[in-house]
Protein backbone atom coordinates (compact mmCIF):
# COMPACT_ATOMS: atom_id res chain seq x y z
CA UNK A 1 -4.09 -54.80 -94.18
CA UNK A 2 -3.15 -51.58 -95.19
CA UNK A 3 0.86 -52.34 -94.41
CA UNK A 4 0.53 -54.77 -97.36
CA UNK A 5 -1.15 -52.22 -99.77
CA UNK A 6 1.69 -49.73 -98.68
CA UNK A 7 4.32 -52.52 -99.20
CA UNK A 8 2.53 -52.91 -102.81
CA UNK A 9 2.73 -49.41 -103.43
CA UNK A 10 6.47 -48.50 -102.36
CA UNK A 11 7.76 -51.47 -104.72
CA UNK A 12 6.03 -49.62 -107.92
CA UNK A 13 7.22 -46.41 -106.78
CA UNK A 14 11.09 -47.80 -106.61
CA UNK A 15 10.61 -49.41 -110.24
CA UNK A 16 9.14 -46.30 -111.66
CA UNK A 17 11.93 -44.26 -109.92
CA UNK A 18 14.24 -46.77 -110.89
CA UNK A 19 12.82 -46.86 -114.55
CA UNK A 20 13.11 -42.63 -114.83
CA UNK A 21 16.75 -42.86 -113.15
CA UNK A 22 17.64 -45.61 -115.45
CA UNK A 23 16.31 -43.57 -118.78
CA UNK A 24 18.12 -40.14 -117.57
CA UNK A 25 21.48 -41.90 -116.63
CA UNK A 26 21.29 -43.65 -119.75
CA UNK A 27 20.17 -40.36 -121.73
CA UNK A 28 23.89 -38.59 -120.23
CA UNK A 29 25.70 -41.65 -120.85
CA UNK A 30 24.52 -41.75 -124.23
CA UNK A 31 25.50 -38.25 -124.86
CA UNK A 32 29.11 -38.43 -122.51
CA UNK A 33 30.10 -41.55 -123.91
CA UNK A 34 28.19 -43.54 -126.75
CA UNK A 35 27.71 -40.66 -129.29
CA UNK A 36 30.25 -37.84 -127.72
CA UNK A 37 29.99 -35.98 -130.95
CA UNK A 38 28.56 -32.54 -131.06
CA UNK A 39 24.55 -32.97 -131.94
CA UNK A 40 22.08 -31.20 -133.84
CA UNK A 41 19.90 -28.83 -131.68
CA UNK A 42 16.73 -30.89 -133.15
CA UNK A 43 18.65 -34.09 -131.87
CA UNK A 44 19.05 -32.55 -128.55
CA UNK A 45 15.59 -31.35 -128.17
CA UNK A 46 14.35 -34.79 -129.09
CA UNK A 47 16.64 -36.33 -126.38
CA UNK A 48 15.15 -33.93 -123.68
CA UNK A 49 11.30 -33.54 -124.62
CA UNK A 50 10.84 -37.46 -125.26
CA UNK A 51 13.13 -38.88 -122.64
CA UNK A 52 13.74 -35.92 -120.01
CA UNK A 53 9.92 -35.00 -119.98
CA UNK A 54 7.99 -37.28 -121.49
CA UNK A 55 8.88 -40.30 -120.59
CA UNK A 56 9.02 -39.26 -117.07
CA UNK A 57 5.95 -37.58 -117.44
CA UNK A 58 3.72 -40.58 -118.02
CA UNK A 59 5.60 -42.77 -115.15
CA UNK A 60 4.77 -40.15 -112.55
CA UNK A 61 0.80 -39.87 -113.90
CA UNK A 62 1.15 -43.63 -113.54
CA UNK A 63 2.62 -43.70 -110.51
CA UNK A 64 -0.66 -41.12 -108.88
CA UNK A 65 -2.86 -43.26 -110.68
CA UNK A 66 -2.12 -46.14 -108.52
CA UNK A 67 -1.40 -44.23 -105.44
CA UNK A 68 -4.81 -42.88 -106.24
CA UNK A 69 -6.85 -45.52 -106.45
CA UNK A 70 -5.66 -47.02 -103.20
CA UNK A 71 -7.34 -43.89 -101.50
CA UNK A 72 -11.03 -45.37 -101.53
CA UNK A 73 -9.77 -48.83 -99.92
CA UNK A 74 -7.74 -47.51 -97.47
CA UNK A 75 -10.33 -44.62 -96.24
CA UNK A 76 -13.04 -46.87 -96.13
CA UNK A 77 -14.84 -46.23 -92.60
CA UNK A 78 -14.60 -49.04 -90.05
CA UNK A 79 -16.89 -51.44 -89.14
CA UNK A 80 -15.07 -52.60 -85.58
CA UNK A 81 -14.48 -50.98 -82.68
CA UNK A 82 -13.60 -47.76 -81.61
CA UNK A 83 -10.32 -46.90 -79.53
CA UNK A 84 -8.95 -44.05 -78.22
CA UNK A 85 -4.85 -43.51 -77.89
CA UNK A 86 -3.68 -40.53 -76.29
CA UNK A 87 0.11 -40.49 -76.57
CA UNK A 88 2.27 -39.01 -73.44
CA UNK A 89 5.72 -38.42 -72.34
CA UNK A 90 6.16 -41.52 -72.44
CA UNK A 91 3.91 -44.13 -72.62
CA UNK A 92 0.40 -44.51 -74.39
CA UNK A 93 -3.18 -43.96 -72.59
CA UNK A 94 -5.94 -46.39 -74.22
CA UNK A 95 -9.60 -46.34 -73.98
CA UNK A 96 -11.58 -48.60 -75.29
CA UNK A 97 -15.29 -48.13 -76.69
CA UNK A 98 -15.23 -44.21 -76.54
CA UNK A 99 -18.09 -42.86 -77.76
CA UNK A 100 -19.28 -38.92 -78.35
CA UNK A 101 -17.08 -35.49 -79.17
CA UNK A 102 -13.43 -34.94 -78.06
CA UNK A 103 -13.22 -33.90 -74.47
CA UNK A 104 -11.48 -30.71 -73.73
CA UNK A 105 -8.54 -31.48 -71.66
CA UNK A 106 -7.32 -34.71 -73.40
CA UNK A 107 -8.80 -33.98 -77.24
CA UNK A 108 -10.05 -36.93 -77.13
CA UNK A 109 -13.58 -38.48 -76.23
CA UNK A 110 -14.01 -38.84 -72.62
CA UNK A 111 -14.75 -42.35 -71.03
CA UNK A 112 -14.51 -45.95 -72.41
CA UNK A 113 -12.69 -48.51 -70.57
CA UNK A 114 -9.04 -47.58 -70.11
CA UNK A 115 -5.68 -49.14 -70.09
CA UNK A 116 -2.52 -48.44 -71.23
CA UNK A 117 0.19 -49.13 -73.61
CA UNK A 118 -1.11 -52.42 -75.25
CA UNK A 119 -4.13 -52.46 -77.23
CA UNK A 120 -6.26 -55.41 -78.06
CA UNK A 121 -8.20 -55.37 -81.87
CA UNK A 122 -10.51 -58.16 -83.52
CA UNK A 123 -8.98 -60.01 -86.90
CA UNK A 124 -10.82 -59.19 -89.70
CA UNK A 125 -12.71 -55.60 -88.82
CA UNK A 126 -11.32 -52.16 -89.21
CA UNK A 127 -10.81 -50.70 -85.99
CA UNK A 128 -10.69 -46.98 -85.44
CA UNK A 129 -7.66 -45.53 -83.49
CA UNK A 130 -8.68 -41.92 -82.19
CA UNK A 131 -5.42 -40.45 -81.70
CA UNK A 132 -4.15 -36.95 -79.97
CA UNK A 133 -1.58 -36.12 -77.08
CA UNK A 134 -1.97 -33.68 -74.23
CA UNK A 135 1.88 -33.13 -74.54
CA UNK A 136 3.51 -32.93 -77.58
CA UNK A 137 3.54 -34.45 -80.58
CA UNK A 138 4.28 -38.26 -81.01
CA UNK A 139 3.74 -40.48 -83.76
CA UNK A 140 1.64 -43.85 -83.68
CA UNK A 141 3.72 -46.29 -85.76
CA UNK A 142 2.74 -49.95 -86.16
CA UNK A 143 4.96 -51.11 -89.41
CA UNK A 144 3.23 -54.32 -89.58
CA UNK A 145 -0.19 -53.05 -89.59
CA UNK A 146 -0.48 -49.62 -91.09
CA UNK A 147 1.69 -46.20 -92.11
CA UNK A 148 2.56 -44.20 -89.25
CA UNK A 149 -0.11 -41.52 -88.19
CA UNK A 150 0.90 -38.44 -85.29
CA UNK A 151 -0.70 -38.12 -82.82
CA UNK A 152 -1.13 -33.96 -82.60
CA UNK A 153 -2.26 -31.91 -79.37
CA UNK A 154 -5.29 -29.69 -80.03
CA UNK A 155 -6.05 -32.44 -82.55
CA UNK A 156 -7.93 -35.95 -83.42
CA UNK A 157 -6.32 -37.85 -86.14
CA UNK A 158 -8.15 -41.12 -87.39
CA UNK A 159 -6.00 -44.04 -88.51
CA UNK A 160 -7.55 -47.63 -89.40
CA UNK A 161 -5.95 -51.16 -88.52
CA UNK A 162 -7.59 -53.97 -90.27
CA UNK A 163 -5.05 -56.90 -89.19
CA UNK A 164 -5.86 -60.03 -91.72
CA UNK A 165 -3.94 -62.23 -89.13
CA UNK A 166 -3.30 -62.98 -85.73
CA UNK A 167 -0.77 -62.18 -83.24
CA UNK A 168 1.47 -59.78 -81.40
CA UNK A 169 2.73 -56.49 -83.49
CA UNK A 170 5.46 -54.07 -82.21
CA UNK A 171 4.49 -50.45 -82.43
CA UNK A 172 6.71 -47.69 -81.68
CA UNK A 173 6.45 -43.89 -81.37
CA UNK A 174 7.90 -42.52 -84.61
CA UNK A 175 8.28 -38.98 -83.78
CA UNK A 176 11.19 -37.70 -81.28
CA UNK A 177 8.98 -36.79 -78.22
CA UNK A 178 11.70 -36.41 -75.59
CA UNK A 179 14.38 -37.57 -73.82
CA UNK A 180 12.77 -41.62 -73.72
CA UNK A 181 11.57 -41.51 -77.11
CA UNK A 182 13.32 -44.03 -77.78
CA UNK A 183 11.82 -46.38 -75.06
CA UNK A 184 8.18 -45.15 -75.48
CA UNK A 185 6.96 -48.85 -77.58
CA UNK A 186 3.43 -50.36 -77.15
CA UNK A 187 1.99 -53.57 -78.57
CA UNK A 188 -0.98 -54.53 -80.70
CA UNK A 189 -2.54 -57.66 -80.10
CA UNK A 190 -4.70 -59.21 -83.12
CA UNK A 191 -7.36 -61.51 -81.53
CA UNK A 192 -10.81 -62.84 -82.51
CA UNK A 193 -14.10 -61.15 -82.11
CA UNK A 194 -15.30 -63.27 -79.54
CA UNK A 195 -11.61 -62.69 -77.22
CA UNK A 196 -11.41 -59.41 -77.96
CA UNK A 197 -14.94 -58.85 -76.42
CA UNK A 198 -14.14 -60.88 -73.70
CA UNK A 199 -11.06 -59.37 -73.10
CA UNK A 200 -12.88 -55.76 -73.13
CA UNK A 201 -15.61 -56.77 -70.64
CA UNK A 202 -12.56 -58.01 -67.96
CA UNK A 203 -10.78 -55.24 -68.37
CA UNK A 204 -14.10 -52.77 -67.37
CA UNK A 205 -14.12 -55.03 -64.52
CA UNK A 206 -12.65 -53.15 -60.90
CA UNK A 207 -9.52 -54.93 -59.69
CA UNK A 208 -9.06 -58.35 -58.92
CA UNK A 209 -7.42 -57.63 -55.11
CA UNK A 210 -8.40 -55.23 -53.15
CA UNK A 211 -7.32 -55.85 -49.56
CA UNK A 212 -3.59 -56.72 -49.51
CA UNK A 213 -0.82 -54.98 -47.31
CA UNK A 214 0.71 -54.11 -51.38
CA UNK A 215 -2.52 -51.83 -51.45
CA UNK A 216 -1.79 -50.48 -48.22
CA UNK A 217 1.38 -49.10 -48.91
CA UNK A 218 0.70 -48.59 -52.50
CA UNK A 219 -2.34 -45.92 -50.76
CA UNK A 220 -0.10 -44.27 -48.32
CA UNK A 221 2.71 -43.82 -50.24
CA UNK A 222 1.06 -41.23 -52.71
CA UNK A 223 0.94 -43.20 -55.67
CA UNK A 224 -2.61 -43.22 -56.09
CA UNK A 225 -2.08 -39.01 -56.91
CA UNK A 226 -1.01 -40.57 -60.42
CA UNK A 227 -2.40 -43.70 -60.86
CA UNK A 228 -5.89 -45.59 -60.78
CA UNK A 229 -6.81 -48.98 -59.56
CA UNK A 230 -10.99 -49.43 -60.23
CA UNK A 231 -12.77 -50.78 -57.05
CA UNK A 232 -9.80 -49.12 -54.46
CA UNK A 233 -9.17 -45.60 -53.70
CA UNK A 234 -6.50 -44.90 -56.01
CA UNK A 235 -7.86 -42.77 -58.82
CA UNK A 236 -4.65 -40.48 -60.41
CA UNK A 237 -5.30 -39.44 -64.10
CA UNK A 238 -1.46 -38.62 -64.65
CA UNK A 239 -0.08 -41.59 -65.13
CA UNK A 240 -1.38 -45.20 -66.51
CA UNK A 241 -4.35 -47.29 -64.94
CA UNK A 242 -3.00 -50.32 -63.50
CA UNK A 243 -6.41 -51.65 -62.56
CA UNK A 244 -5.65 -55.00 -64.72
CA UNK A 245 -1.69 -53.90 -65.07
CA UNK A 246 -0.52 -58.24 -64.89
CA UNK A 247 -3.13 -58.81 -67.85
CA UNK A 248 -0.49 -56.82 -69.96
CA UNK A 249 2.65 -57.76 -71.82
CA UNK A 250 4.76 -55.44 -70.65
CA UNK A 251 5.74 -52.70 -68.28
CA UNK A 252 7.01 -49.23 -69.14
CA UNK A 253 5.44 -48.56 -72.33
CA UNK A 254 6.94 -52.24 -73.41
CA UNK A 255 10.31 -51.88 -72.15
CA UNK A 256 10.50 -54.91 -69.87
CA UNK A 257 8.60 -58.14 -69.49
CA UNK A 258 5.19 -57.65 -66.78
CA UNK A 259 6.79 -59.63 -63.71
CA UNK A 260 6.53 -58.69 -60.16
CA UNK A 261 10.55 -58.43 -60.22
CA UNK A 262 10.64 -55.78 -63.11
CA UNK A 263 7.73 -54.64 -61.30
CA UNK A 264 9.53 -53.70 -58.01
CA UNK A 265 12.82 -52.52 -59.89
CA UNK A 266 10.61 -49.85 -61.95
CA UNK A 267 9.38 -48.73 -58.85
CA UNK A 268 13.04 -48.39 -56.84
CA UNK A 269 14.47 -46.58 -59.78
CA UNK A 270 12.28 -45.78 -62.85
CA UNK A 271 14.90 -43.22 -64.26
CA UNK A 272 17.35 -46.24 -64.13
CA UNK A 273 15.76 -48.41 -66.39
CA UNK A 274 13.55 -45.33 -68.52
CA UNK A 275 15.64 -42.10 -68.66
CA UNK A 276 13.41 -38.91 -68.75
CA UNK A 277 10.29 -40.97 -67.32
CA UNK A 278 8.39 -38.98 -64.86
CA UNK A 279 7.59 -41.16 -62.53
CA UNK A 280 9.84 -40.36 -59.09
CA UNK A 281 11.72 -43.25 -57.61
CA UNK A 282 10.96 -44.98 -54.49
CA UNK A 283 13.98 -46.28 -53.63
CA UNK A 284 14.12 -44.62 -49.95
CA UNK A 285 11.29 -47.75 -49.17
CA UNK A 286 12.64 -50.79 -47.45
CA UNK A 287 13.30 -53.75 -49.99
CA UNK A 288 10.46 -55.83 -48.33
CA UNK A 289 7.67 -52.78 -49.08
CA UNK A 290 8.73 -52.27 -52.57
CA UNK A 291 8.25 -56.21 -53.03
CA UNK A 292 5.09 -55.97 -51.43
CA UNK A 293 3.75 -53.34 -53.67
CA UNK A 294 4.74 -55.28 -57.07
CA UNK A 295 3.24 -58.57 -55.48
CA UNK A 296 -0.13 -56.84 -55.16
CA UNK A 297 0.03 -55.06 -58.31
CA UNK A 298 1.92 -58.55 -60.03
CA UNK A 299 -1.79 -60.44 -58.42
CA UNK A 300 -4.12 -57.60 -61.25
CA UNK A 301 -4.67 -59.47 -63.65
């Protein structure tokens, strides 16, 4: 993976920074300490051309020599899937399987199957993260899995993951986006070909529960003007689709474990848990509604 080629890489560069640090020190202690003595200007001269420049010369050329001939590898084009990740104050849209040019309100290209702050990949291809922000700028940062790319509004960035293992990878915005910067995480889950598929074809599926008194009161109290549950009414574009919201990991851009009791506090008192979110609280509904609405949304898997 390309974290691993970057790992390679930043090791060389500290021993050929360490190697030109080690010759210049050694140059002034030489001339400070060993041989204090006035010297020749031709002694001098030699001291600065073949040490100063030279030397450092041809470990910087060999330095960009390596660094260059990591560029082919690492831009190779991908051969998986195709994701798109919008980043927002603060949490991260997804779409899956985009296809076609950027779109004109989000940058990015319009459709795919969405979902939200946790993004699914197949071991062993190189996937294609789309990236952009309708906001400001953030910064797509997976340490694990690959440098750190920004995601820029106006503009599409392209970053590759090709994860040689399995598992579950913390990402991270890496660029100060706000007052919850801090709290604005995602994950990436490696998988095979075959789950990841699978996993894309549920998540195009419409909800799991659609008549519940959670949907009910989820309807009536407005938050379907943010967010969209496939196969009810809701259909908000501000905030995340929830559609298959207990399929994920987390909650709040991976801030708490998904469970219908983090669930129901978010919703009381987002601001409590996620300073600067922008979701409003809805503390001023009885106990037994809020419950009611983080059962139903606990039951999408």
């Amino acid at each position: 993976m390309e974290a691993e080629r970057v790992l390679t890489l930043f090791w060389i560069m500290l021993a050929g920074g360490g190697a030109i640090w080690a010759v210049v020190v050694g140059l002034g202690f030489y001339a400070t300490r060993v041989a204090p003595e006035q010297h020749s200007e031709k002694a001098g001269l030699r001291l600065i051309i073949w040490g100063g420049c030279g030397f450092t010369t041809i470990v910087l050329a060999a330095l960009l020599f390596w660094g260059l001939k990591m560029m082919p590898e690492l831009r190779r084009p991908a051969d998986g899937p195709t994701v798109a990740v919008s980043g927002e104050q603060f949490w991260w849209r997804v779409a899956y399987g985009v296809e076609g040019d950027p779109g004109v309100v989000r940058n990015l290209p319009m459709g795919g199957v969405p979902s939200a702050n946790e993004i699914r990949i197949p071991l062993g291809q190189r996937t294609e993260i789309l990236l952009s922000s309708p906001d400001v700028i953030h910064s797509f940062w997976v340490p694990q899995l690959a440098g750190k790319m920004d995601a820029i509004p106006g503009r599409v960035n392209r970053l590759i993951l090709e994860p040689t293992e399995a598992g579950v990878f913390n990402g991270a915005c890496a660029e100060f986006c706000g007052t919850a910067h801090a709290q604005m995480g995602f994950r990436v889950v490696v998988v095979s070909e075959s789950e990841f598929e699978a996993y894309v074809q549920a998540q195009a599926e419409p909800a799991a529960v659609v008549d519940s008194a959670g949907l009910d009161l989820f309807l009536q109290n407005g938050c379907a003007a943010c967010h969209s549950v496939r196969g009810t009414p809701a259909d908000g574009d501000v905030g995340p689709d929830l559609t298959h919201l207990a399929s994920r990991r987390t909650i709040a851009a991976g801030l708490l474990p998904t469970t219908e009791e983090n669930i129901a506090a978010f919703i009381a008192s987002p601001d409590h848990l996620k300073p600067g979110v922008e979701m409003p609280a809805f503390g001023m509904l009885p106990n037994e509604q809020i419950a009611q609405i983080a059962a139903w949304l606990g039951s999408l898997e």
